[in-house]
C-alpha atoms as a PDB file:
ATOM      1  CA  UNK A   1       0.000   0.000   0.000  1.00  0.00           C
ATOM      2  CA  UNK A   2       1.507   3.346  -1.155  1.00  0.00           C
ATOM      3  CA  UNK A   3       0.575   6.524   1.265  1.00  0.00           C
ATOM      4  CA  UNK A   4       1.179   9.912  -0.641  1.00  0.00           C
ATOM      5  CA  UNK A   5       0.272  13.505   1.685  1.00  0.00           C
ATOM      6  CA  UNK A   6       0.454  16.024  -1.083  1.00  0.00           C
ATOM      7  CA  UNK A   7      -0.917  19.437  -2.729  1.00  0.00           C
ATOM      8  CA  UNK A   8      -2.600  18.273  -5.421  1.00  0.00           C
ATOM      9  CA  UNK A   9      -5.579  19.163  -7.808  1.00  0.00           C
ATOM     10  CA  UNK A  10      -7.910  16.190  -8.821  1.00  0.00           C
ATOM     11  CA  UNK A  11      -9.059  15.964 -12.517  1.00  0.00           C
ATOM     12  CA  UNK A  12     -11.927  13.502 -13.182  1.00  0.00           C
ATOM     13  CA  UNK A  13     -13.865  12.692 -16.577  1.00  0.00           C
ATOM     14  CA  UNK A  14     -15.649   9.980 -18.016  1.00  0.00           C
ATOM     15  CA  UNK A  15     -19.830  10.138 -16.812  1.00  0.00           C
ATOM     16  CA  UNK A  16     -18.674  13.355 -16.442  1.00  0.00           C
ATOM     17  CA  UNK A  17     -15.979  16.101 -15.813  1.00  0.00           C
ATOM     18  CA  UNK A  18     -14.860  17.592 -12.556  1.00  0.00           C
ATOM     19  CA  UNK A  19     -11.942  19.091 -10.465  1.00  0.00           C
ATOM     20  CA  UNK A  20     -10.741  19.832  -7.249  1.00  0.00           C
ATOM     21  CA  UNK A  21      -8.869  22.886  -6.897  1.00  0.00           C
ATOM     22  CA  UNK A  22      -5.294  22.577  -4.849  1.00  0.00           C
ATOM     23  CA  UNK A  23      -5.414  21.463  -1.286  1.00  0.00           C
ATOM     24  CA  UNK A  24      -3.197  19.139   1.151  1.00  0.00           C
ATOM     25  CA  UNK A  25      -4.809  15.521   0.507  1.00  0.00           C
ATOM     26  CA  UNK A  26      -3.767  11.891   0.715  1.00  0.00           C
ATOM     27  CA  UNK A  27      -3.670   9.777  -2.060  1.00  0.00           C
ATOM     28  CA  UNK A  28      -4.263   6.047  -1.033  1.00  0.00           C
ATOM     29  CA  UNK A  29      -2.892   3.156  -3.510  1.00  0.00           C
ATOM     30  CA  UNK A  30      -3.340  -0.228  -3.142  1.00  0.00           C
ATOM     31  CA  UNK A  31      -1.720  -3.497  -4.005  1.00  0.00           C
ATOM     32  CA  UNK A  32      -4.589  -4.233  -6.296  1.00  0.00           C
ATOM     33  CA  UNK A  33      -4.592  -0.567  -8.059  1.00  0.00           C
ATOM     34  CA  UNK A  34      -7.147   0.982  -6.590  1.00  0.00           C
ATOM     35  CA  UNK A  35      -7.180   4.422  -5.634  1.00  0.00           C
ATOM     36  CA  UNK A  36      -8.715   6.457  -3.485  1.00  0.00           C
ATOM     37  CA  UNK A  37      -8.233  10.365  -2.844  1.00  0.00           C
ATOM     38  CA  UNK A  38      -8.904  11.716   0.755  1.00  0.00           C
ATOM     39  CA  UNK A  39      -9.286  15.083   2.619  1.00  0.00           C
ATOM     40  CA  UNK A  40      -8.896  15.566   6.698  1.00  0.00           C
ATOM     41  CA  UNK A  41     -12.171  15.539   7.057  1.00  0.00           C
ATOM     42  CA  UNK A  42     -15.071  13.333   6.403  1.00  0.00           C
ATOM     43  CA  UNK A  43     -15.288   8.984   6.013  1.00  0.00           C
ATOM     44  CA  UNK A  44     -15.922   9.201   2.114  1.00  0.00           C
ATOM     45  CA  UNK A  45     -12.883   9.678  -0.069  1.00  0.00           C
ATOM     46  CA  UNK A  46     -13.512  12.927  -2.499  1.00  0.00           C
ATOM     47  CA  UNK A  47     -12.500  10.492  -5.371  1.00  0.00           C
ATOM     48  CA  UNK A  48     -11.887   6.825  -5.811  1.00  0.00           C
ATOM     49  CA  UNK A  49     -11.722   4.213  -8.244  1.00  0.00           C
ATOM     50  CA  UNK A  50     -11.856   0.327  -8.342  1.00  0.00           C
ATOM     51  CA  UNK A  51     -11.458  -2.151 -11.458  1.00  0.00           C
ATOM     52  CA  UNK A  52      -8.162  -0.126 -12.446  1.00  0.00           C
ATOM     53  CA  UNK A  53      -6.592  -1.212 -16.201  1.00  0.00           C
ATOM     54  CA  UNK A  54      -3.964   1.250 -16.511  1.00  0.00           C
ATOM     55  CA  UNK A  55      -1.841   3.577 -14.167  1.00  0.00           C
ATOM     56  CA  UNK A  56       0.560   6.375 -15.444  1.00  0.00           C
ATOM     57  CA  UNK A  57       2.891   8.499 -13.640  1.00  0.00           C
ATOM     58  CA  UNK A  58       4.751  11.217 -15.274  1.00  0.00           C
ATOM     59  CA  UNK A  59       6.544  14.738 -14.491  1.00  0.00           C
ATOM     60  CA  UNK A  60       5.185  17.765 -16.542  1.00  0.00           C
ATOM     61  CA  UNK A  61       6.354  21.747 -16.416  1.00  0.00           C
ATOM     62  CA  UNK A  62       3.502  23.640 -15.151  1.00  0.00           C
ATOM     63  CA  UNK A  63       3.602  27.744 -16.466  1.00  0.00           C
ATOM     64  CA  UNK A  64       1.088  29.842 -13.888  1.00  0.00           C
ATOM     65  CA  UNK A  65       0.101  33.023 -15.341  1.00  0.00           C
ATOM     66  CA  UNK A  66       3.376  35.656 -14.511  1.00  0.00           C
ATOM     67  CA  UNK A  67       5.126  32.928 -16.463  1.00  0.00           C
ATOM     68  CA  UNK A  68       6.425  30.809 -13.088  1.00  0.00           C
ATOM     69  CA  UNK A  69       7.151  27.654 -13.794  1.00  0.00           C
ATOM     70  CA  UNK A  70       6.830  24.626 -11.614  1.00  0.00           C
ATOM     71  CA  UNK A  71       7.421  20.960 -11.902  1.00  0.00           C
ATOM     72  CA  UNK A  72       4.082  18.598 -11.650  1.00  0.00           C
ATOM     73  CA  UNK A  73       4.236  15.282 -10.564  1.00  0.00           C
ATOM     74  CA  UNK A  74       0.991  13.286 -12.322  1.00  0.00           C
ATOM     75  CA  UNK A  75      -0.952  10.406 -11.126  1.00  0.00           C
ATOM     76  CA  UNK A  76      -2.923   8.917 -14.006  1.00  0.00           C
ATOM     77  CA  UNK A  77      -5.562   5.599 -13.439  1.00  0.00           C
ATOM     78  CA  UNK A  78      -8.095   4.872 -15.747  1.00  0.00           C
ATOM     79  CA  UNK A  79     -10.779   2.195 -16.121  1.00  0.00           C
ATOM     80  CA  UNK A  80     -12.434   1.150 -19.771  1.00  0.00           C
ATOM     81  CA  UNK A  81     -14.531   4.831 -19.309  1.00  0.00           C
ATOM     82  CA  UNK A  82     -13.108   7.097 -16.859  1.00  0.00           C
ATOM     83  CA  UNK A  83      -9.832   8.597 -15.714  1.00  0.00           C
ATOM     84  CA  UNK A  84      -8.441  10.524 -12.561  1.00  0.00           C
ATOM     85  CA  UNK A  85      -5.497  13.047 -12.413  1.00  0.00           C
ATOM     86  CA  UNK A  86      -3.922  13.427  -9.511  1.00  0.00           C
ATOM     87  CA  UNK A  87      -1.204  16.542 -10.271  1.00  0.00           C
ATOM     88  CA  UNK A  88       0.555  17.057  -7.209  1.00  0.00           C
ATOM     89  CA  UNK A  89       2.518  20.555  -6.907  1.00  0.00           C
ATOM     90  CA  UNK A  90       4.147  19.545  -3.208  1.00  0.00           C
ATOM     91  CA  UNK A  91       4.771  16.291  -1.970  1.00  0.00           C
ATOM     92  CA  UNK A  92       5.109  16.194   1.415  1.00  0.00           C
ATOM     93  CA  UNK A  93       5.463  12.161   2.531  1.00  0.00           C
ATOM     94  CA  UNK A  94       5.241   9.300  -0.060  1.00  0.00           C
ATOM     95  CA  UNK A  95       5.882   5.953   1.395  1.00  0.00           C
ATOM     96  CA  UNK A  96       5.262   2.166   0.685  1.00  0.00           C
ATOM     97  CA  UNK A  97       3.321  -0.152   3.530  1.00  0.00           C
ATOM     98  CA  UNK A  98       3.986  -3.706   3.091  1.00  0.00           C
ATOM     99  CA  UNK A  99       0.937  -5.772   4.158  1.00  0.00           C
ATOM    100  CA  UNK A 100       0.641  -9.707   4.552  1.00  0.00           C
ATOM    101  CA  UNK A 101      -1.946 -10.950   2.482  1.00  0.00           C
ATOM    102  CA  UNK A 102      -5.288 -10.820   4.186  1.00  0.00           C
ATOM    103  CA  UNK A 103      -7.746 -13.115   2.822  1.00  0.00           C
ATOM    104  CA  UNK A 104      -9.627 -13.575   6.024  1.00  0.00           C
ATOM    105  CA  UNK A 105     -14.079 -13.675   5.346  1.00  0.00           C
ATOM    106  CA  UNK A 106     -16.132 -11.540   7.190  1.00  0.00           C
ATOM    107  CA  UNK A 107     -17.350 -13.788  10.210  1.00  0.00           C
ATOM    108  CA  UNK A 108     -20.793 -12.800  11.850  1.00  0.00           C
ATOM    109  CA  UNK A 109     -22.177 -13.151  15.008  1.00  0.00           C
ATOM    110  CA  UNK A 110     -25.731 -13.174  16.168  1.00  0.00           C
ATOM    111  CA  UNK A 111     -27.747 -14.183  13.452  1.00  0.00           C
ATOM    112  CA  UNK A 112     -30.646 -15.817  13.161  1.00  0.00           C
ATOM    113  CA  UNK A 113     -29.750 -19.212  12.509  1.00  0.00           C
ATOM    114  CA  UNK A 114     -26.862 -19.012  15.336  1.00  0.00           C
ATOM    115  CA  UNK A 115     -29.981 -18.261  17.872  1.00  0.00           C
ATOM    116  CA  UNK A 116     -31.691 -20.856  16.663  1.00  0.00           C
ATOM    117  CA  UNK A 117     -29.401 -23.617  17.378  1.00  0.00           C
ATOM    118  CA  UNK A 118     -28.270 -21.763  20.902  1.00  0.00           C
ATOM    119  CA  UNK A 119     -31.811 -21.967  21.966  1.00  0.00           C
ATOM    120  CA  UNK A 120     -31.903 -25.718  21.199  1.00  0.00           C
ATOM    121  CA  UNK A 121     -29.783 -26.683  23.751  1.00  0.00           C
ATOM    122  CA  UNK A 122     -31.533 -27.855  26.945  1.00  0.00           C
ATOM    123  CA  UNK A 123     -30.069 -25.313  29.209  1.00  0.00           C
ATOM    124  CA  UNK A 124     -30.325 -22.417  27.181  1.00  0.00           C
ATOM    125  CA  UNK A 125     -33.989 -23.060  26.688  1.00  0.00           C
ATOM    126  CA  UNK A 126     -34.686 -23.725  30.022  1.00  0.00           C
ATOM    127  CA  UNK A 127     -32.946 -20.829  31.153  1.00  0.00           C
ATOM    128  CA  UNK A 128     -34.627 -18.659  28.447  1.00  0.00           C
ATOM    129  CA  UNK A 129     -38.092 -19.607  28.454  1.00  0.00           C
ATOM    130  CA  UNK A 130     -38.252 -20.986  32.445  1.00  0.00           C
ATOM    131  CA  UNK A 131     -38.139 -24.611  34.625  1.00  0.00           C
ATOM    132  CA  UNK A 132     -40.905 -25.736  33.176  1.00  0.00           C
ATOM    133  CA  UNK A 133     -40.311 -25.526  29.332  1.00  0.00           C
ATOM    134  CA  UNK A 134     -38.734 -28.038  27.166  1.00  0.00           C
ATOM    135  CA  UNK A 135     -37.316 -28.023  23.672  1.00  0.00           C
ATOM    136  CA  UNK A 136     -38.722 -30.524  21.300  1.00  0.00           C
ATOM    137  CA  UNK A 137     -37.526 -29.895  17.731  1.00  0.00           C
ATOM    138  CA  UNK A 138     -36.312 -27.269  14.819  1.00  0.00           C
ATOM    139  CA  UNK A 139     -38.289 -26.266  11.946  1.00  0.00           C
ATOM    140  CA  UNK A 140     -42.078 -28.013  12.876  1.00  0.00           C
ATOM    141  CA  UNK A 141     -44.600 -27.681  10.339  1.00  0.00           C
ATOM    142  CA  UNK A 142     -47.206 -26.152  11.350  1.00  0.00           C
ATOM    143  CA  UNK A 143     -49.571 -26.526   8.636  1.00  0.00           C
ATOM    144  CA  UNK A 144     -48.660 -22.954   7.233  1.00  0.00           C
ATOM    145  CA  UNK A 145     -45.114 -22.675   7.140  1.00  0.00           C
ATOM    146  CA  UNK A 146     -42.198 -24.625   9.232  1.00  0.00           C
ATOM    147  CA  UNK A 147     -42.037 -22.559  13.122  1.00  0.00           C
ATOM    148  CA  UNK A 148     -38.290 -22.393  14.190  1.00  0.00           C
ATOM    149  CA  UNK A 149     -38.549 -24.232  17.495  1.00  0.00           C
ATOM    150  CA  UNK A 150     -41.462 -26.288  19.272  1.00  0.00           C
ATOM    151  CA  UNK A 151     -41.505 -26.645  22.911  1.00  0.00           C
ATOM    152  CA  UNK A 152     -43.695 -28.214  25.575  1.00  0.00           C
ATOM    153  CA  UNK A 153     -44.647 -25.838  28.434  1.00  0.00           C
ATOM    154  CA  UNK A 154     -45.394 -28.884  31.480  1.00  0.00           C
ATOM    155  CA  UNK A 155     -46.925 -26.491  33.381  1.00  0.00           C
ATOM    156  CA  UNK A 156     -49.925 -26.700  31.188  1.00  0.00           C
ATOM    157  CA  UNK A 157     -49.190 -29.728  29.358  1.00  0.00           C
ATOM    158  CA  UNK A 158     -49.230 -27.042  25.787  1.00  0.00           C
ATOM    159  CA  UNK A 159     -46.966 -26.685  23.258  1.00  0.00           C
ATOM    160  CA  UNK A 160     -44.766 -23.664  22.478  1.00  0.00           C
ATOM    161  CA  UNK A 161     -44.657 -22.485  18.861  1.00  0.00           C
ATOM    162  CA  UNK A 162     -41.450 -20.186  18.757  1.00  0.00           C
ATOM    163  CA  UNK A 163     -40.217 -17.931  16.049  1.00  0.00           C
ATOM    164  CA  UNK A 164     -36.394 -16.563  15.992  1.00  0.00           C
ATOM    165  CA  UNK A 165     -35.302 -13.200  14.970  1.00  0.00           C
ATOM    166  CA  UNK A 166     -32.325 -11.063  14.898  1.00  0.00           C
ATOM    167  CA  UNK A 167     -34.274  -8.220  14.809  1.00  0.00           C
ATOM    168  CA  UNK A 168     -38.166  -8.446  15.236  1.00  0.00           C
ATOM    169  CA  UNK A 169     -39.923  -6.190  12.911  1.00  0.00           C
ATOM    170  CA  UNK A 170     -43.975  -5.775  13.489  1.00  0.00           C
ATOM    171  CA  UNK A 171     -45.009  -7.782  10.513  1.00  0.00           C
ATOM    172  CA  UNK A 172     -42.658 -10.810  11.982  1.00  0.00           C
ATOM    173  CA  UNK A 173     -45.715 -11.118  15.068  1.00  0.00           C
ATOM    174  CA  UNK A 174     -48.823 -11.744  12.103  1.00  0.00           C
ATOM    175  CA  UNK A 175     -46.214 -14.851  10.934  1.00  0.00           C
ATOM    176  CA  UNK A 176     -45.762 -16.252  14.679  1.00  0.00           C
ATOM    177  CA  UNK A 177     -49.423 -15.403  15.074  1.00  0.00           C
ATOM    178  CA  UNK A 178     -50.747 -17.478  11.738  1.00  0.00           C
ATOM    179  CA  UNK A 179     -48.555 -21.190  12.862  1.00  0.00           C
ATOM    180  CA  UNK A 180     -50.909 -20.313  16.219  1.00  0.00           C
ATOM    181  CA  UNK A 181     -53.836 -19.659  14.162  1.00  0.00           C
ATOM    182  CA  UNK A 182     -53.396 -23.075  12.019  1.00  0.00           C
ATOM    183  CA  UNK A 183     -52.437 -25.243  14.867  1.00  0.00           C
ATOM    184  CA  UNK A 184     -55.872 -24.378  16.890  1.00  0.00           C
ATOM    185  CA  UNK A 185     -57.475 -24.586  13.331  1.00  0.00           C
ATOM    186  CA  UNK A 186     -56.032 -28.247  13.314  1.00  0.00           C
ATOM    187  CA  UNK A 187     -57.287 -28.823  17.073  1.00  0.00           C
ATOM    188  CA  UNK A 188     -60.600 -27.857  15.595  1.00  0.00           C
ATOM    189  CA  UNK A 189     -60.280 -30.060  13.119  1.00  0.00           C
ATOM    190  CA  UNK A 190     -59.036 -32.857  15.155  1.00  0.00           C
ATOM    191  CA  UNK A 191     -61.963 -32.715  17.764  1.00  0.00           C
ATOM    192  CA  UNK A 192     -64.387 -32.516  15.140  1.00  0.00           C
ATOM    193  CA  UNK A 193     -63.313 -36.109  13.810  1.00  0.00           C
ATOM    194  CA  UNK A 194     -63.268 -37.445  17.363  1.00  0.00           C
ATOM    195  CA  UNK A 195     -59.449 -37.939  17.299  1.00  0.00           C
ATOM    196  CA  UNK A 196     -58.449 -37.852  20.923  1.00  0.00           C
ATOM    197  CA  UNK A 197     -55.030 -38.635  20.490  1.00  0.00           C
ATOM    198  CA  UNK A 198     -54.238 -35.512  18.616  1.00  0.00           C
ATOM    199  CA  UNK A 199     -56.024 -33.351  21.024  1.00  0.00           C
ATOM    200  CA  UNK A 200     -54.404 -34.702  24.323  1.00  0.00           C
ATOM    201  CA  UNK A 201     -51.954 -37.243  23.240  1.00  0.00           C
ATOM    202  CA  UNK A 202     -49.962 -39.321  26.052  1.00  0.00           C
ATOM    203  CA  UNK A 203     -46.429 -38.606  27.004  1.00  0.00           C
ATOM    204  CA  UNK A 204     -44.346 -41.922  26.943  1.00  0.00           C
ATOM    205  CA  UNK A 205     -41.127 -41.001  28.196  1.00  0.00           C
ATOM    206  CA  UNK A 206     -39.563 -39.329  31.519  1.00  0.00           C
ATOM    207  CA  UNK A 207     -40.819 -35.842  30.762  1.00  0.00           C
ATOM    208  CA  UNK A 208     -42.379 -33.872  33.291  1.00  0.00           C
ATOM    209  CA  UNK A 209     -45.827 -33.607  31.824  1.00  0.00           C
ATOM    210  CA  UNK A 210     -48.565 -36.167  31.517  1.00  0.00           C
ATOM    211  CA  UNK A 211     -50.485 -35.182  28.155  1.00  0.00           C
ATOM    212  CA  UNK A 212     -49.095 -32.715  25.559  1.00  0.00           C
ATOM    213  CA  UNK A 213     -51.930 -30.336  23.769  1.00  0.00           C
ATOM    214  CA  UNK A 214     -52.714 -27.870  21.079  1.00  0.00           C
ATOM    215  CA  UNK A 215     -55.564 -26.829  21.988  1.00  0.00           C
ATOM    216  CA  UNK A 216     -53.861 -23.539  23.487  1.00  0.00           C
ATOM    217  CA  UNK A 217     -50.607 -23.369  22.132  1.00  0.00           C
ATOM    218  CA  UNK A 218     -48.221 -20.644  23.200  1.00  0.00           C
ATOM    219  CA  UNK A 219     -46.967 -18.292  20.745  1.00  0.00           C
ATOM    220  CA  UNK A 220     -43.352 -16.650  21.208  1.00  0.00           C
ATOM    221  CA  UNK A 221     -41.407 -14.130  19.183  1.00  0.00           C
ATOM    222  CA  UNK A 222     -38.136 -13.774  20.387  1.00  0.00           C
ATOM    223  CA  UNK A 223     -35.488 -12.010  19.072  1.00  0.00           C
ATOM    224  CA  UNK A 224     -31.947 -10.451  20.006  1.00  0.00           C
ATOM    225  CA  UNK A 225     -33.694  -6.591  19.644  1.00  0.00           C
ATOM    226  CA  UNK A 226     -37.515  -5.869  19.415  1.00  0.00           C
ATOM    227  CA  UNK A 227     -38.285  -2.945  16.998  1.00  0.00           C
ATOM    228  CA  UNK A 228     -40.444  -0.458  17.843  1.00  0.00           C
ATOM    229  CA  UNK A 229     -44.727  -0.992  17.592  1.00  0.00           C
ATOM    230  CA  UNK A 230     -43.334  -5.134  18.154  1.00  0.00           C
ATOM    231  CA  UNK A 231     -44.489  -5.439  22.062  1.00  0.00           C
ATOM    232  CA  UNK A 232     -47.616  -3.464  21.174  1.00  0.00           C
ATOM    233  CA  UNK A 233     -48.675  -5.734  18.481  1.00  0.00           C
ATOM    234  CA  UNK A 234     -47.421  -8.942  19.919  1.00  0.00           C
ATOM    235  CA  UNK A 235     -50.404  -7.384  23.265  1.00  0.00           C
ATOM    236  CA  UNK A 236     -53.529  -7.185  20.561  1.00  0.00           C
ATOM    237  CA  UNK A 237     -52.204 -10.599  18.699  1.00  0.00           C
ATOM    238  CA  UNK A 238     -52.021 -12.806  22.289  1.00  0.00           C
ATOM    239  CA  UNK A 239     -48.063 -13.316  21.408  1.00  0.00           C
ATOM    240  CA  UNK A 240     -45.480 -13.074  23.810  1.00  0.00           C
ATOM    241  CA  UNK A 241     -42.228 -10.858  23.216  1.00  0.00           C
ATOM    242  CA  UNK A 242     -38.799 -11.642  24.215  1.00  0.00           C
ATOM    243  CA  UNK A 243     -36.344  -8.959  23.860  1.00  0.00           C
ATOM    244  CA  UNK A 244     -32.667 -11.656  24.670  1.00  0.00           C
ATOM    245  CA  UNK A 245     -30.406  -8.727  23.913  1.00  0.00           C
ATOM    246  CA  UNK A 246     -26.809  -9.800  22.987  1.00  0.00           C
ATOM    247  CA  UNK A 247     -25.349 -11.616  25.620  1.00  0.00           C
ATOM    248  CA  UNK A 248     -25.675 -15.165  24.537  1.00  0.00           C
ATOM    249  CA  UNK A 249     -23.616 -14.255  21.434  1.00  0.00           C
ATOM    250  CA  UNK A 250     -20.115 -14.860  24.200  1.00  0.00           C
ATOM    251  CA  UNK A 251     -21.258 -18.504  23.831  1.00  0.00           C
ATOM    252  CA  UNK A 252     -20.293 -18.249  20.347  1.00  0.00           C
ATOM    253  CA  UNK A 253     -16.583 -19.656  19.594  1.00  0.00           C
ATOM    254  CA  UNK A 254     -17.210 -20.103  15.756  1.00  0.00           C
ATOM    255  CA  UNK A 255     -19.281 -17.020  14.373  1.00  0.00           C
ATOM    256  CA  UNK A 256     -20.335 -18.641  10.747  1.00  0.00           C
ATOM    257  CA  UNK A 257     -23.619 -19.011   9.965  1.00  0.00           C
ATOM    258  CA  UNK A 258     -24.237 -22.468  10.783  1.00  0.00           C
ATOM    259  CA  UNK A 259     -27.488 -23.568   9.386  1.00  0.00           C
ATOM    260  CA  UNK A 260     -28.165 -27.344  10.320  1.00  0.00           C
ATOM    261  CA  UNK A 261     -24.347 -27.876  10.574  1.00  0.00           C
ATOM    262  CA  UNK A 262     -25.022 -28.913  14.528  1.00  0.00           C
ATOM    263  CA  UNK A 263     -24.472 -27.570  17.857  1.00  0.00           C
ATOM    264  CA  UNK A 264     -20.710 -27.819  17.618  1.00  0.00           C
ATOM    265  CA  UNK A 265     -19.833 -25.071  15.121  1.00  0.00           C
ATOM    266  CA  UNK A 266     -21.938 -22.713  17.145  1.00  0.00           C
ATOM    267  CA  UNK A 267     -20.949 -23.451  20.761  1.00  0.00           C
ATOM    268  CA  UNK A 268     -17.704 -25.214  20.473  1.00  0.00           C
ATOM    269  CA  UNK A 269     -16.577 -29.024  20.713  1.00  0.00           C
ATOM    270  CA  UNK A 270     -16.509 -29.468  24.320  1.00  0.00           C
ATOM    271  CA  UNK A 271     -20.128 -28.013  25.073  1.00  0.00           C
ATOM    272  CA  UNK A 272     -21.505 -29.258  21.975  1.00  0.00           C
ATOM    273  CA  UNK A 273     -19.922 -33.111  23.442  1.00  0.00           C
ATOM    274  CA  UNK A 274     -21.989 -32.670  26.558  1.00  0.00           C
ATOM    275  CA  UNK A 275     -25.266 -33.185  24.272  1.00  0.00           C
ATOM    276  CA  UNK A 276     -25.958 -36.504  23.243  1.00  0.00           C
ATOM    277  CA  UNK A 277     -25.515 -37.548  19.053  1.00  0.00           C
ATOM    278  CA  UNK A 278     -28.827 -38.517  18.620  1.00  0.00           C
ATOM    279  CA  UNK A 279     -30.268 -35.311  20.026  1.00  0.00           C
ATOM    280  CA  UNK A 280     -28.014 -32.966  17.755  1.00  0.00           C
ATOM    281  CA  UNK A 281     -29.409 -35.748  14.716  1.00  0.00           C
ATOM    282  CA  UNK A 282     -32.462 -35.460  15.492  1.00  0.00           C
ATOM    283  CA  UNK A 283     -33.167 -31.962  16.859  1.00  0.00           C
ATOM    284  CA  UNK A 284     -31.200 -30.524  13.567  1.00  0.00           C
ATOM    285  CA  UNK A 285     -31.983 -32.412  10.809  1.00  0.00           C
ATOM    286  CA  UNK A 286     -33.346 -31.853   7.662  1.00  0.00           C
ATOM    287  CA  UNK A 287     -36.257 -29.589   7.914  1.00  0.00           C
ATOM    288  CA  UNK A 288     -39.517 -31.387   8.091  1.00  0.00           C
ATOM    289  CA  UNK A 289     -38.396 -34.415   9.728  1.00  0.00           C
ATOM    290  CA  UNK A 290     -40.392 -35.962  12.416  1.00  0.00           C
ATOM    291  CA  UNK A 291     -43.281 -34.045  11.231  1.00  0.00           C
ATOM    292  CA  UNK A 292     -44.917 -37.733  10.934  1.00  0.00           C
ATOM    293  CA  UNK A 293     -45.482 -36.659  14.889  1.00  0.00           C
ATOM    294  CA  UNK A 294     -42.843 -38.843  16.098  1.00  0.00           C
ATOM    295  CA  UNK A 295     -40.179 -37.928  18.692  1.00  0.00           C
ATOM    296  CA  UNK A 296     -37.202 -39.605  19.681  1.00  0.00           C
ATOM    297  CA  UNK A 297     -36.409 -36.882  22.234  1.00  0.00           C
ATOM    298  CA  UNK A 298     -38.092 -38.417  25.546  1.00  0.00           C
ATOM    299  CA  UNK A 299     -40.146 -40.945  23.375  1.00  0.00           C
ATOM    300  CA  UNK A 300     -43.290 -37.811  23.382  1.00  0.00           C
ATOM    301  CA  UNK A 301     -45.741 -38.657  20.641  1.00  0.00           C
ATOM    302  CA  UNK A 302     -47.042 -35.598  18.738  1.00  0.00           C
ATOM    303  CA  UNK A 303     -49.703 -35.019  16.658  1.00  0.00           C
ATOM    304  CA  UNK A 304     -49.465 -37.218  13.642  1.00  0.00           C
ATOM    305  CA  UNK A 305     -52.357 -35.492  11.349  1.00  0.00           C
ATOM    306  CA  UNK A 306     -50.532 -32.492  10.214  1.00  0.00           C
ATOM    307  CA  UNK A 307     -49.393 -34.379   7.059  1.00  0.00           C
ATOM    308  CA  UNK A 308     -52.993 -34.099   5.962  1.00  0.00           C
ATOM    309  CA  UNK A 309     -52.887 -30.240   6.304  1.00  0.00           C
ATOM    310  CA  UNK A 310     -50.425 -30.116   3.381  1.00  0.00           C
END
């Protein structure tokens, strides 16, 4: 990277023509060609371009008008249609940085998708939603549209429909709102055939609940920010809000987006060890799957009719 601090008039044409008058600026080049033209103040250059094919520099004799004359130094980088001049009068510093070669990606942290599989852990969600919830499974269908997580809430034996966000906009409580909507539409449904078991269906494993129902379901938007006008609408739709905040990102040791990669790329090898394989299988698999209404998670049998919603 070269570093040039320099009086200096900046000629520009190609969409169109323009110039900067003399002032003290810094010129900018780097490895790859591209230039950029700064003054003291202010984050955007005055001039800059990318996708250089040609750079020129060469001395010229500039005449002012009471016939002084004064040795230019020129800067010349064009593309296919445009061209800058740098003609520097004064050059005050001009020095060459020598950088490693940085090819490192962008890594983020706190998405949606890294929420997602931090809430699926056992303690997370029982420390996020309370004792008495459970985390059953990623991306249920609901009969209009996969939800991001179902839990069970044993303290009423219902199930907990719960949508992930970043950052919860107040069109994002209608979509939590409509899996609520079509799983009490299936209840109806359900109860109007006479099928018991999909109403209150039996819990045969060690969880802490004796039936599991949608009759009620519990509808949860939770995101790492709530936007304004979200708790308001989440009031008038029955929804609750959870505003997490930031914090659980620190859990984070590799900040990729993981999708359905697992637990460990989100939480790290060690914590992701103290979850058993077949829960990490199971819990983030392919979307869809155990939408049949099967569990292996604590052997809990869920409604098996939603196949005929489709």
């Amino acid at each position: 990277m070269r570093l040039i601090q320099t009086l200096c008039t900046v000629h520009y044409s190609g969409r169109g023509d323009t110039v900067f008058d003399p002032s003290v600026r810094l010129v900018i080049v780097k490895s790859d060609g591209s230039v950029m033209i700064h003054r003291d103040k202010g984050l955007k250059p005055i001039n800059y371009m990318t996708n250089v094919k040609d750079t020129d520099e060469y001395d010229s004799i500039d005449i002012s008008d009471d016939g002084t004359k004064r040795c230019v130094h020129h800067l010349v980088v064009s593309s296919k249609t445009e061209t800058i001049d740098v003609s520097m009068f004064e050059i005050h510093f001009d020095m060459e940085l020598d950088f490693p070669e940085d090819d490192k990606e962008l890594k983020r942290k706190g998405t949606e998708k890294q929420l997602q599989a931090w809430l699926s852990i056992d303690d997370n969600f029982i420390r996020t939603f309370g004792d008495n919830c459970r985390f059953l499974t990623r991306e249920w269908f609901t009969g209009k549209g996969n939800v991001d997580l179902l839990g069970l809430d044993s303290s009423d034996g219902q199930v907990m429909l719960i949508e992930v966000k970043r950052i919860a906009k107040r069109n994002d409580v209608f979509q939590v709102f409509r899996y609520k909507t079509a799983l009490k539409e299936f209840h109806d449904y359900a109860v109007s055939i006479g099928d018991e078991d999909v109403v209150t269906t039996q819990s045969k494993g060690a969880f802490p609940v004796k039936t599991v129902s949608i009759e009620n379901p519990h509808a949860i938007l939770i995101a790492s920010k709530l936007k304004d006008g979200v708790r308001e609408e989440c009031a008038k739709q029955g929804v609750v809000p959870i505003e997490l905040g930031y914090g659980w990102t620190k859990d984070i040791h590799n900040s990729i987006d993981v999708g359905n990669q697992g637990f460990a790329a989100v939480v790290g090898e060690e914590s992701a060890s103290e979850v058993a394989d077949e829960k990490v299988s199971g819990r983030v698999g392919k979307k869809h799957e155990h939408v049949d209404g099967t569990y292996d998670d604590n052997n809990v049998l869920m409604p098996s009719l939603f196949s005929s919603l489709r």
